[in-house]
PDB file of N, CA and C in Angstrom:
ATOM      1  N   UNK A   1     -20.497  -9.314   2.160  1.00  0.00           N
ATOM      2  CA  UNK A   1     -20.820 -10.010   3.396  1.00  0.00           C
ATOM      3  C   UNK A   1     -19.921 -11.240   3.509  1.00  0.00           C
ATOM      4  N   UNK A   2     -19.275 -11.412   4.908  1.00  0.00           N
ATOM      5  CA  UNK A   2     -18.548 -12.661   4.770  1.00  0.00           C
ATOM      6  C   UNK A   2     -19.384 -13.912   5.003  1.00  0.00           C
ATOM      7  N   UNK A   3     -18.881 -15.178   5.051  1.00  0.00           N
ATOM      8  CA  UNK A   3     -19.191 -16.081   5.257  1.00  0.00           C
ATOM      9  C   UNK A   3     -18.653 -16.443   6.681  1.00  0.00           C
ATOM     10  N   UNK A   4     -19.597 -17.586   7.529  1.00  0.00           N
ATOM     11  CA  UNK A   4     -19.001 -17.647   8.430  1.00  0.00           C
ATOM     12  C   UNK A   4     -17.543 -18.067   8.768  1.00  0.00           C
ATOM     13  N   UNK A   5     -16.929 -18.892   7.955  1.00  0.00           N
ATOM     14  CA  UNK A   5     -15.252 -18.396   8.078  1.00  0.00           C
ATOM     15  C   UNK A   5     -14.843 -17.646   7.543  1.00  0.00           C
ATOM     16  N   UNK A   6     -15.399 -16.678   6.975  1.00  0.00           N
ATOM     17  CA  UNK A   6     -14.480 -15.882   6.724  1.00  0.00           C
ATOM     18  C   UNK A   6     -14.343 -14.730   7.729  1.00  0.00           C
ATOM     19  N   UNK A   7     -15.559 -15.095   8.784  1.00  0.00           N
ATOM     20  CA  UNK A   7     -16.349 -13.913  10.175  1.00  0.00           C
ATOM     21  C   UNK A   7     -15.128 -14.722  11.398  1.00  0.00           C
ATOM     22  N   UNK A   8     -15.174 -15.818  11.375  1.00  0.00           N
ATOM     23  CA  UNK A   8     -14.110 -16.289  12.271  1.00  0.00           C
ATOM     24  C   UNK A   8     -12.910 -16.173  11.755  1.00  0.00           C
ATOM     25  N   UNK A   9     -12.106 -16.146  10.676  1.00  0.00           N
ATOM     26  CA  UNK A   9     -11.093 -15.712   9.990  1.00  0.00           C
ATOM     27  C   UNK A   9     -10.661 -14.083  10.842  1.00  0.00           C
ATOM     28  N   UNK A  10     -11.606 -13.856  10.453  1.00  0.00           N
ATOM     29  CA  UNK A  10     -11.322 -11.808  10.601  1.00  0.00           C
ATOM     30  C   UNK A  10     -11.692 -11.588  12.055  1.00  0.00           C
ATOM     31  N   UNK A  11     -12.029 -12.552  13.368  1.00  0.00           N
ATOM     32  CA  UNK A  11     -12.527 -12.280  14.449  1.00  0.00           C
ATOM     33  C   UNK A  11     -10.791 -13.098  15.060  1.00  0.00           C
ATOM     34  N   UNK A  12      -9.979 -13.813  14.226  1.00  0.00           N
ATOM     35  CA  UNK A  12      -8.990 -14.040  14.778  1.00  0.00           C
ATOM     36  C   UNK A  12      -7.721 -13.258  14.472  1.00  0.00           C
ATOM     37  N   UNK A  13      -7.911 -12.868  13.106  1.00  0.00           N
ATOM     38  CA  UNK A  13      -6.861 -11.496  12.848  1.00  0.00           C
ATOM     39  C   UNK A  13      -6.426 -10.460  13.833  1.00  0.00           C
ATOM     40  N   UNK A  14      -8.200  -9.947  14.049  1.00  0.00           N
ATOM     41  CA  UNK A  14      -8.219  -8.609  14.671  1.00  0.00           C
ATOM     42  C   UNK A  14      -7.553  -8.778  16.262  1.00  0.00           C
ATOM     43  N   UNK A  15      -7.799 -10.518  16.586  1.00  0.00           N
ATOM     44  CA  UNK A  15      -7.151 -10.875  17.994  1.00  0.00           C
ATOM     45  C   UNK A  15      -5.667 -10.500  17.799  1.00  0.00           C
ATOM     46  N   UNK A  16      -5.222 -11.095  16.755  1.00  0.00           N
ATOM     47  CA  UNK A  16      -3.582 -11.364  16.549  1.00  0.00           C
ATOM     48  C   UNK A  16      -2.834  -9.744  16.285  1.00  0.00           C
ATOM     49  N   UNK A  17      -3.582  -9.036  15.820  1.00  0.00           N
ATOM     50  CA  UNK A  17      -3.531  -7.687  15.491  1.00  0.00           C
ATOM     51  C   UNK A  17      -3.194  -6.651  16.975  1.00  0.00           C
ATOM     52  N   UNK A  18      -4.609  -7.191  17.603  1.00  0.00           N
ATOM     53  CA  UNK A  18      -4.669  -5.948  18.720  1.00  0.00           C
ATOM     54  C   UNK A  18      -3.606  -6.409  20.026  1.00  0.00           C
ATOM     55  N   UNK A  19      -3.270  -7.707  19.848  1.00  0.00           N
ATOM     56  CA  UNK A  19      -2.182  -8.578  20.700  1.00  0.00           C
ATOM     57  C   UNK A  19      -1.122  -7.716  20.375  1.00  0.00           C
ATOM     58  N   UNK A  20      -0.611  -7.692  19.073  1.00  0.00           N
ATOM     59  CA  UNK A  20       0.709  -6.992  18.550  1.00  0.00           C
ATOM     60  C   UNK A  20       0.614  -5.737  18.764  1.00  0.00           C
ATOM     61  N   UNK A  21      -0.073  -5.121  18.287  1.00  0.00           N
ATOM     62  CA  UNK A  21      -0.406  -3.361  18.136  1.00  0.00           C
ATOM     63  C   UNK A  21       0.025  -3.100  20.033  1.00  0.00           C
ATOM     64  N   UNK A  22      -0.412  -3.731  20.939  1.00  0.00           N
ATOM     65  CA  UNK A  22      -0.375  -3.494  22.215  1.00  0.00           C
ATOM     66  C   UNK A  22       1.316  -4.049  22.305  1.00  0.00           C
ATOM     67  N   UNK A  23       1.968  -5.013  21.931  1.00  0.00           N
ATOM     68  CA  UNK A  23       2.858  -5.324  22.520  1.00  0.00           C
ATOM     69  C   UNK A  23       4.652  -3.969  21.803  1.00  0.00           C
ATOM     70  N   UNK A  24       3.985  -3.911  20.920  1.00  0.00           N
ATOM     71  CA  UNK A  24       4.508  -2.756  20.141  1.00  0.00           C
ATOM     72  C   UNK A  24       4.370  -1.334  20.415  1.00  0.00           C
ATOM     73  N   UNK A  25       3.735  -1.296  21.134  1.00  0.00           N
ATOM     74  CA  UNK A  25       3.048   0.047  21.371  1.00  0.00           C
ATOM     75  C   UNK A  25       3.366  -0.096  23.279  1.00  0.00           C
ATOM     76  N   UNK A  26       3.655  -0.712  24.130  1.00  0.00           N
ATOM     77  CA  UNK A  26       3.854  -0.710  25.055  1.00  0.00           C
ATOM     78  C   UNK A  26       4.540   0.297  25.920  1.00  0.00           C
ATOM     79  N   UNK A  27       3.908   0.946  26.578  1.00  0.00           N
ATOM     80  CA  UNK A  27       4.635   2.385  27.705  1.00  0.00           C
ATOM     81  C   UNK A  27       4.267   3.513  26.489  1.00  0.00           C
ATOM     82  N   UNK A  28       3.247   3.654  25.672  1.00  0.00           N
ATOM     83  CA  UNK A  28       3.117   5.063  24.850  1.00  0.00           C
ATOM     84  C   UNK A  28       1.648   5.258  25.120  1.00  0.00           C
ATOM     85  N   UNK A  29       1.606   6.564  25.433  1.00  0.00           N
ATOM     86  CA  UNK A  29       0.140   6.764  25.851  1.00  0.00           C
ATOM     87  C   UNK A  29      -0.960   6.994  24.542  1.00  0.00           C
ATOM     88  N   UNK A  30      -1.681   7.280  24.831  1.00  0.00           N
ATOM     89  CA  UNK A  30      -2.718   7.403  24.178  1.00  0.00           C
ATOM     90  C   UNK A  30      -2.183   8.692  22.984  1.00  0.00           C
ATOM     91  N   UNK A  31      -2.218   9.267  23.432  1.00  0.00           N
ATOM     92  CA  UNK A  31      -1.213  10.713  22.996  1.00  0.00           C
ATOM     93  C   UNK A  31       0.458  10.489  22.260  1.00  0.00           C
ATOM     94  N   UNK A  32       1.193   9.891  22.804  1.00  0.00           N
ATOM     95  CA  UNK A  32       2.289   9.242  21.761  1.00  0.00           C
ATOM     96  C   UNK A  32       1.732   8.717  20.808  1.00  0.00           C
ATOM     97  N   UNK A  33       0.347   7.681  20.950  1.00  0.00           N
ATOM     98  CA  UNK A  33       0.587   6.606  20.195  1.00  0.00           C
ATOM     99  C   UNK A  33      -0.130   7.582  18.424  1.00  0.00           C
ATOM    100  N   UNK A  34      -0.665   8.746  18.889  1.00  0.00           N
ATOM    101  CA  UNK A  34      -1.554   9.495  17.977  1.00  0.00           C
ATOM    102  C   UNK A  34       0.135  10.266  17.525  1.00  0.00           C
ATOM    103  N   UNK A  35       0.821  11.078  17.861  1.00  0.00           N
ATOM    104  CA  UNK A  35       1.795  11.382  17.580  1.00  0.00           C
ATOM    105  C   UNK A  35       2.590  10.856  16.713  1.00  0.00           C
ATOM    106  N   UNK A  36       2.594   9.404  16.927  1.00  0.00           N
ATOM    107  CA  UNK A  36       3.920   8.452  16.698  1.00  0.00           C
ATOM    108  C   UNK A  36       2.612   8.635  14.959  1.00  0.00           C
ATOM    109  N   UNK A  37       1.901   7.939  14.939  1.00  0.00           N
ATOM    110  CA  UNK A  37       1.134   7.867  13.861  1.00  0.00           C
ATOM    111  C   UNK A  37       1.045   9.018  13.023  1.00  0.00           C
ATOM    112  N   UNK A  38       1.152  10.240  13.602  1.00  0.00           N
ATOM    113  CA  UNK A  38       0.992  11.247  12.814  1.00  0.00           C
ATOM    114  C   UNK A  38       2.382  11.533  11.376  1.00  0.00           C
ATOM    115  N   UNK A  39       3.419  11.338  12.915  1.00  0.00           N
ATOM    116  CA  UNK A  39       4.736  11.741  12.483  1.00  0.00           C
ATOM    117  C   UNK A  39       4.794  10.979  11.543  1.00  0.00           C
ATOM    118  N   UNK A  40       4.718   9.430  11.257  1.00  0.00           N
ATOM    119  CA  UNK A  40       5.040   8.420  10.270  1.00  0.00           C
ATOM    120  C   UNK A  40       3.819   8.977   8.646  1.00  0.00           C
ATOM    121  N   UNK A  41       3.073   9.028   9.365  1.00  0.00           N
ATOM    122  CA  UNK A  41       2.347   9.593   8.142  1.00  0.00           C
ATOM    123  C   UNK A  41       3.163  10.869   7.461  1.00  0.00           C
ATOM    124  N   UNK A  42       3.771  11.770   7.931  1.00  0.00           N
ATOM    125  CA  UNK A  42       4.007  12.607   7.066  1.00  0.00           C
ATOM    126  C   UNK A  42       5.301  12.205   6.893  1.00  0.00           C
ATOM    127  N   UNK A  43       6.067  11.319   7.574  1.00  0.00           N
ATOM    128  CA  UNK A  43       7.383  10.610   6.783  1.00  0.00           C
ATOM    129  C   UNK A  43       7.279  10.105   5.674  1.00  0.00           C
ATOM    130  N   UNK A  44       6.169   9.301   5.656  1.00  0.00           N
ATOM    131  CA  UNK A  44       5.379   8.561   4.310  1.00  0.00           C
ATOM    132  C   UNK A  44       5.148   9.630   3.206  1.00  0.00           C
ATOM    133  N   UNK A  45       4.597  10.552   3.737  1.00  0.00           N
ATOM    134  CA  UNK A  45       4.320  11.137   2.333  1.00  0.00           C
ATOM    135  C   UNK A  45       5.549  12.250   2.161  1.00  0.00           C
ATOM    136  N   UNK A  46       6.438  12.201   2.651  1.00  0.00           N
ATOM    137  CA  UNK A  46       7.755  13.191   2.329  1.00  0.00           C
ATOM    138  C   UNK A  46       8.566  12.129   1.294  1.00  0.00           C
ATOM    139  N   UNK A  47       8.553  10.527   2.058  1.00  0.00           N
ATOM    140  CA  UNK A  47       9.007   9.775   0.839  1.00  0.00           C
ATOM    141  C   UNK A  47       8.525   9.692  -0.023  1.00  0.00           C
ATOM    142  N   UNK A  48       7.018   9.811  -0.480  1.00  0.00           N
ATOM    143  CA  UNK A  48       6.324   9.507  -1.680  1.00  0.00           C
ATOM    144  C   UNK A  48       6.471  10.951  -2.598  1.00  0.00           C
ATOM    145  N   UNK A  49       7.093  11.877  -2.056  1.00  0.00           N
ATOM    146  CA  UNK A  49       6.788  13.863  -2.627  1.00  0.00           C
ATOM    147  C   UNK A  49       8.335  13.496  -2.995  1.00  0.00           C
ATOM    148  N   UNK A  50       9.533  12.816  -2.211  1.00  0.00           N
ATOM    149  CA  UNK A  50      10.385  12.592  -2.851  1.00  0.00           C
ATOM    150  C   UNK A  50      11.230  11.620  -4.101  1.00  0.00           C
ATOM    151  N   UNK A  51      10.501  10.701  -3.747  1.00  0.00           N
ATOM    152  CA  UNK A  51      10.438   9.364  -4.975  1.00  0.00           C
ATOM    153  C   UNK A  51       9.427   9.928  -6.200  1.00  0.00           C
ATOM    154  N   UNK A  52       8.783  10.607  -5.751  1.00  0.00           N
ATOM    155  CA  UNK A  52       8.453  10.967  -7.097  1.00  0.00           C
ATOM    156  C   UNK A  52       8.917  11.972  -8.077  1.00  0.00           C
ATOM    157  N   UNK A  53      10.054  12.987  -7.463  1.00  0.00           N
ATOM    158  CA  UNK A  53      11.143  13.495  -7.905  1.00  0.00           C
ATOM    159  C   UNK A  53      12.222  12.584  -8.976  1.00  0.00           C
ATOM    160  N   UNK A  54      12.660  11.801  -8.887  1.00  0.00           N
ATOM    161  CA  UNK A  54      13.206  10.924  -9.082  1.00  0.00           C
ATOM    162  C   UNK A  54      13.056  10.025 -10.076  1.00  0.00           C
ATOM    163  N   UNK A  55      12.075  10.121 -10.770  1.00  0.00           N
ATOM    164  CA  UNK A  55      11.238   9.184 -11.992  1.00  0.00           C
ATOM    165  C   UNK A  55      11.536  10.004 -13.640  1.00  0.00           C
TER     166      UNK A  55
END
């Protein structure tokens, strides 16, 4: 459980967060933005299936 700054802490993050996430994400629909996320996820784990080749 937080404390109350730590509840206003995390109630100003999530501001600074959803500010960015929108300004970054600008002109992609709802549907890109699930896409765009998908694709990076399996970029991520093609680098992690390949770096671990490598050890």
């Amino acid at each position: 459980m937080l404390t109350e700054e730590g509840v206003e802490a995390h109630a100003k993050l999530l501001e600074r967060i959803q500010i960015q996430r929108a300004a970054v994400t600008a002109g992609l629909t709802d549907d890109d933005y699930r896409t765009l996320l998908d694709l990076l996820q399996r970029v991520s784990a093609n680098v992690d299936a390949f770096a671990s080749t490598l050890r």
